[in-house]
Protein backbone atom coordinates (compact mmCIF):
# COMPACT_ATOMS: atom_id res chain seq x y z
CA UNK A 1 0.00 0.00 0.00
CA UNK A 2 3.02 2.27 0.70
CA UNK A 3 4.67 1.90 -2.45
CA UNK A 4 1.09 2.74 -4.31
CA UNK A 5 0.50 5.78 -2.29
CA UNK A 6 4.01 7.21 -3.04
CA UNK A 7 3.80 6.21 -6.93
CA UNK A 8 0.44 7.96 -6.93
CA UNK A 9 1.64 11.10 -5.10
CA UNK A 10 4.76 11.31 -6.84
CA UNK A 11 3.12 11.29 -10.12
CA UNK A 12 0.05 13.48 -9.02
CA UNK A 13 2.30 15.64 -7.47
CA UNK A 14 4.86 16.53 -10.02
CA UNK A 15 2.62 16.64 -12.95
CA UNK A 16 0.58 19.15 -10.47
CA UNK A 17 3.38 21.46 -9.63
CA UNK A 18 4.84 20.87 -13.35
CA UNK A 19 1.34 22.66 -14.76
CA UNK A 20 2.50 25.81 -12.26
CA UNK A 21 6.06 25.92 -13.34
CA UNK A 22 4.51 26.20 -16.92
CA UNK A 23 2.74 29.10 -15.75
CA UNK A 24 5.28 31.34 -14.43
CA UNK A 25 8.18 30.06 -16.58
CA UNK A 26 9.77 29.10 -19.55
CA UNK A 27 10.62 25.81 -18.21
CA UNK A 28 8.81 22.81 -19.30
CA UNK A 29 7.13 23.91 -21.79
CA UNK A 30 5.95 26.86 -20.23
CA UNK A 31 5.21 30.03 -22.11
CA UNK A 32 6.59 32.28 -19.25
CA UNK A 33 5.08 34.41 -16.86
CA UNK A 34 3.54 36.45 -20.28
CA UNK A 35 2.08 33.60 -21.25
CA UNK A 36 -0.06 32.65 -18.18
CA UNK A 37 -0.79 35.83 -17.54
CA UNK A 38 -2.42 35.90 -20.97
CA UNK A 39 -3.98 32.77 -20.56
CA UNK A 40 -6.06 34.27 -18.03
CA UNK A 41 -7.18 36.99 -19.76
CA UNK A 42 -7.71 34.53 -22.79
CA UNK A 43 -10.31 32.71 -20.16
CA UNK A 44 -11.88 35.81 -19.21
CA UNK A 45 -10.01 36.03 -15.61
CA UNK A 46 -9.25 39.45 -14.10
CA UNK A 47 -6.10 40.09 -12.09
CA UNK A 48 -3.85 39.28 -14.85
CA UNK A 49 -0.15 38.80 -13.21
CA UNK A 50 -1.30 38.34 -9.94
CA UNK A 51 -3.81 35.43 -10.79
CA UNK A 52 -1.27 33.33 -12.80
CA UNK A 53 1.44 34.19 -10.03
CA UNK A 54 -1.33 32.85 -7.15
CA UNK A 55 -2.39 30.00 -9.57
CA UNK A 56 0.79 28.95 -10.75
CA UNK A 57 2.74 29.18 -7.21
CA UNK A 58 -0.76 27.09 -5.71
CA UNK A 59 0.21 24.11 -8.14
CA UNK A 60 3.67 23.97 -7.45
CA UNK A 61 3.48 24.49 -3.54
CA UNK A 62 0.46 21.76 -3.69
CA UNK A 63 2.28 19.69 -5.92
CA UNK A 64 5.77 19.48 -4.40
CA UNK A 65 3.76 18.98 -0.91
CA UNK A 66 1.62 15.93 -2.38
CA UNK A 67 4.81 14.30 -3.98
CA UNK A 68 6.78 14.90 -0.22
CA UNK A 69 3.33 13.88 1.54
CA UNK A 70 3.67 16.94 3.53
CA UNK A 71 0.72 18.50 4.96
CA UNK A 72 -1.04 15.99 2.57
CA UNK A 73 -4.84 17.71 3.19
CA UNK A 74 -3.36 21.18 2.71
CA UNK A 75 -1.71 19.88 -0.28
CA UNK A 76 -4.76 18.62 -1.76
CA UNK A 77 -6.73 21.13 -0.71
CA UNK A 78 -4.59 23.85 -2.39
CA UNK A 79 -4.59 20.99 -5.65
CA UNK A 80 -8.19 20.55 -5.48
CA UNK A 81 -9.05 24.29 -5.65
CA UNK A 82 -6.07 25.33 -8.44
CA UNK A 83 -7.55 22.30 -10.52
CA UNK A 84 -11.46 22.85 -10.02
CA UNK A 85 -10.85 26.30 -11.64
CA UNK A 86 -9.23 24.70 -14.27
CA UNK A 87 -11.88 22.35 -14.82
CA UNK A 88 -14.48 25.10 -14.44
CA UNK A 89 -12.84 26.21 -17.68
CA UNK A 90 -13.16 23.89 -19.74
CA UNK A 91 -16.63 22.54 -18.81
CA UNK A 92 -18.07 24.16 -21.93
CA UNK A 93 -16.15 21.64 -24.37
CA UNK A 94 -18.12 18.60 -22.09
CA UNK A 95 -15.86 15.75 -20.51
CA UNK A 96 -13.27 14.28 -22.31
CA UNK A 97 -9.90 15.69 -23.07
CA UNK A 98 -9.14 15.21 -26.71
CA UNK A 99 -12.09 18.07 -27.44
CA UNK A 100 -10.37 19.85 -24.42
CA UNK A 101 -12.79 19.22 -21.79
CA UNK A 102 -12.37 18.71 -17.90
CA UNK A 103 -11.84 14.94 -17.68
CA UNK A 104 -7.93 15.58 -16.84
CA UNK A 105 -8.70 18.36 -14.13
CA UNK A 106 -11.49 16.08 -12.67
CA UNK A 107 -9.08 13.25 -12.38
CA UNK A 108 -6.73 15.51 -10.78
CA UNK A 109 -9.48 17.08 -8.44
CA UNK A 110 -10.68 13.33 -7.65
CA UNK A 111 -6.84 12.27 -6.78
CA UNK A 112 -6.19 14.84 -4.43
CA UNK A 113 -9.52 14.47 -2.63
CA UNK A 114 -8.37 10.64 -2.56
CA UNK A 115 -4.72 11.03 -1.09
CA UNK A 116 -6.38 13.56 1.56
CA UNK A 117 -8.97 10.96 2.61
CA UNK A 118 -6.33 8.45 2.77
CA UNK A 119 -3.49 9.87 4.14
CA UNK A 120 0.02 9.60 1.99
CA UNK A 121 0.60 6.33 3.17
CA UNK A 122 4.09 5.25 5.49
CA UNK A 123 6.96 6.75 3.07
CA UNK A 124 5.92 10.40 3.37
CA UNK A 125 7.33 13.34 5.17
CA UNK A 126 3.59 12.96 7.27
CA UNK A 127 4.46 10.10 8.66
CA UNK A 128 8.16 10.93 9.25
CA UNK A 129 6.76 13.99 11.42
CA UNK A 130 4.35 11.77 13.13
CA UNK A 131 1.18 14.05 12.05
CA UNK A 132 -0.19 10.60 10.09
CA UNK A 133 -3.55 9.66 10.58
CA UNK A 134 -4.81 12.78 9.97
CA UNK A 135 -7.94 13.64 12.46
CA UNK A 136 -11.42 12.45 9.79
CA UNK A 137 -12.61 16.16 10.55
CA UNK A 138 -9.50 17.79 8.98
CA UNK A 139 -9.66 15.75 6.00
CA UNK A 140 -12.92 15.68 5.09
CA UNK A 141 -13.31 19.26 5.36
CA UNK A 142 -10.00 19.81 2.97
CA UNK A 143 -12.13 17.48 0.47
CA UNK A 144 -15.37 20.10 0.92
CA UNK A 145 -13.10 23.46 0.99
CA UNK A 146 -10.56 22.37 -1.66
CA UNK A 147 -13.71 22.53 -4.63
CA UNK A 148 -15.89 25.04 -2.50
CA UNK A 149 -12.29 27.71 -2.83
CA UNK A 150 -12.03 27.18 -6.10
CA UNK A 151 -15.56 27.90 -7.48
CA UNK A 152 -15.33 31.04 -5.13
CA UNK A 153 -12.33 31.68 -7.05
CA UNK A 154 -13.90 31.55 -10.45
CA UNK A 155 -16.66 33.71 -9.37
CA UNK A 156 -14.61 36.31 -7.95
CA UNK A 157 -11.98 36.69 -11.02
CA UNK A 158 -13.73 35.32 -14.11
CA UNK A 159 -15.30 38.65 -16.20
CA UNK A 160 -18.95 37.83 -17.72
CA UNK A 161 -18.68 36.72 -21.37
CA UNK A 162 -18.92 40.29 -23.10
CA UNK A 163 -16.39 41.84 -20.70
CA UNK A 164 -13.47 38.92 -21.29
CA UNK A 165 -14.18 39.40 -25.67
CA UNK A 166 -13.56 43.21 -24.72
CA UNK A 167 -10.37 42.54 -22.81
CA UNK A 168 -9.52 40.72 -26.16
CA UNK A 169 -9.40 43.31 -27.68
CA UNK A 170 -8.31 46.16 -25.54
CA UNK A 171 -5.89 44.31 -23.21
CA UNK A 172 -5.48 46.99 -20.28
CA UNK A 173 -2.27 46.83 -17.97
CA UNK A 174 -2.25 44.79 -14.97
C-alpha cells in the first residue's frame, strides 16, 4: 500500500506542480510568466499577473507537498481548488480531453480528494513527522473546501462573457 500511495503522489504531485512551473516560466514547456498571464485573460479572468502568479505558485506548492506527503490535506486542498478552476474552464467543451474538456482536471481534483482521505501512506514526510492519521474532521473538510475555494475563485476573477471578448481586444495593464 506504501509503495502505491508514493507512486500515486509522486506522479500526481509533479505533474501538479509541473502545470505551475509552466505558468510562471519558460521551463517545461511553459510560455513564461507572459504567457499565463495571458492565458487568463484569454479565459476571461481578471487580475492578470497576480492570478497566474497565485495559480501557478498554488500548483507547485500543492504539488511538491503531495509528492513529499507533507501536509497531505493542505496539499490537496490547495490541488483541489487550483484544478477545479481549471476544470471550471473547460466545462463548456463537455468531458473528455481530446475536445479539451475537464476529464484531466477532474481526475486531478478526484486524486487529491483521494490522497487527503487516505493519508500519503508510510513513506511520506507525514508520517516521518508523526502528524499521520490525519484527524477524519481535517480531512474531510479539505475534500469540501478544496472545490468550494475554487468555485469562489472563479466567481470572484472570471469577467462575464462580453467583458473577457472586450479585454480581447483592448488588453489593459495589470
Amino acid at each position: 500500500m506504501d509503495a502505491g500511495l508514493l507512486l500515486l503522489r509522486l506522479v500526481v504531485g509533479l505533474l501538479i506542480a509541473g502545470h505551475g512551473v509552466q505558468k510562471v516560466s519558460h521551463l517545461l514547456g511553459g510560455d513564461g510568466l507572459a504567457g499565463g498571464t495571458e492565458e487568463f485573460r484569454r479565459d476571461g479572468f481578471r487580475g492578470g499577473r497576480l492570478t497566474a502568479v497565485a495559480a501557478g505558485g498554488s500548483q507547485i506548492g500543492a504539488g511538491l507537498f503531495l509528492a513529499a506527503g507533507l501536509l497531505t490535506p493542505l496539499a490537496a486542498m490547495a490541488a483541489m481548488g487550483v484544478m477545479t478552476v481549471a476544470g471550471t474552464v473547460k466545462r463548456p467543451h463537455g468531458l473528455w480531453v481530446q475536445h479539451d474538456g475537464y476529464e484531466y482536471p477532474l481526475i486531478l481534483v478526484v486524486v487529491s480528494a483521494s490522497l487527503a482521505l487516505t493519508g500519503p501512506g508510510g513513506w511520506s514526510l507525514d508520517q516521518a513527522l508523526g502528524v499521520t492519521p490525519w484527524p477524519v474532521w481535517i480531512t474531510v473538510t479539505a475534500t469540501v473546501v478544496g472545490p468550494l475555494s475554487g468555485l469562489l475563485t472563479r466567481a470572484a476573477l472570471h469577467r462575464p462573457p462580453a467583458v473577457a471578448e472586450g479585454v480581447r481586444h483592448a488588453r489593459p495593464a495589470d
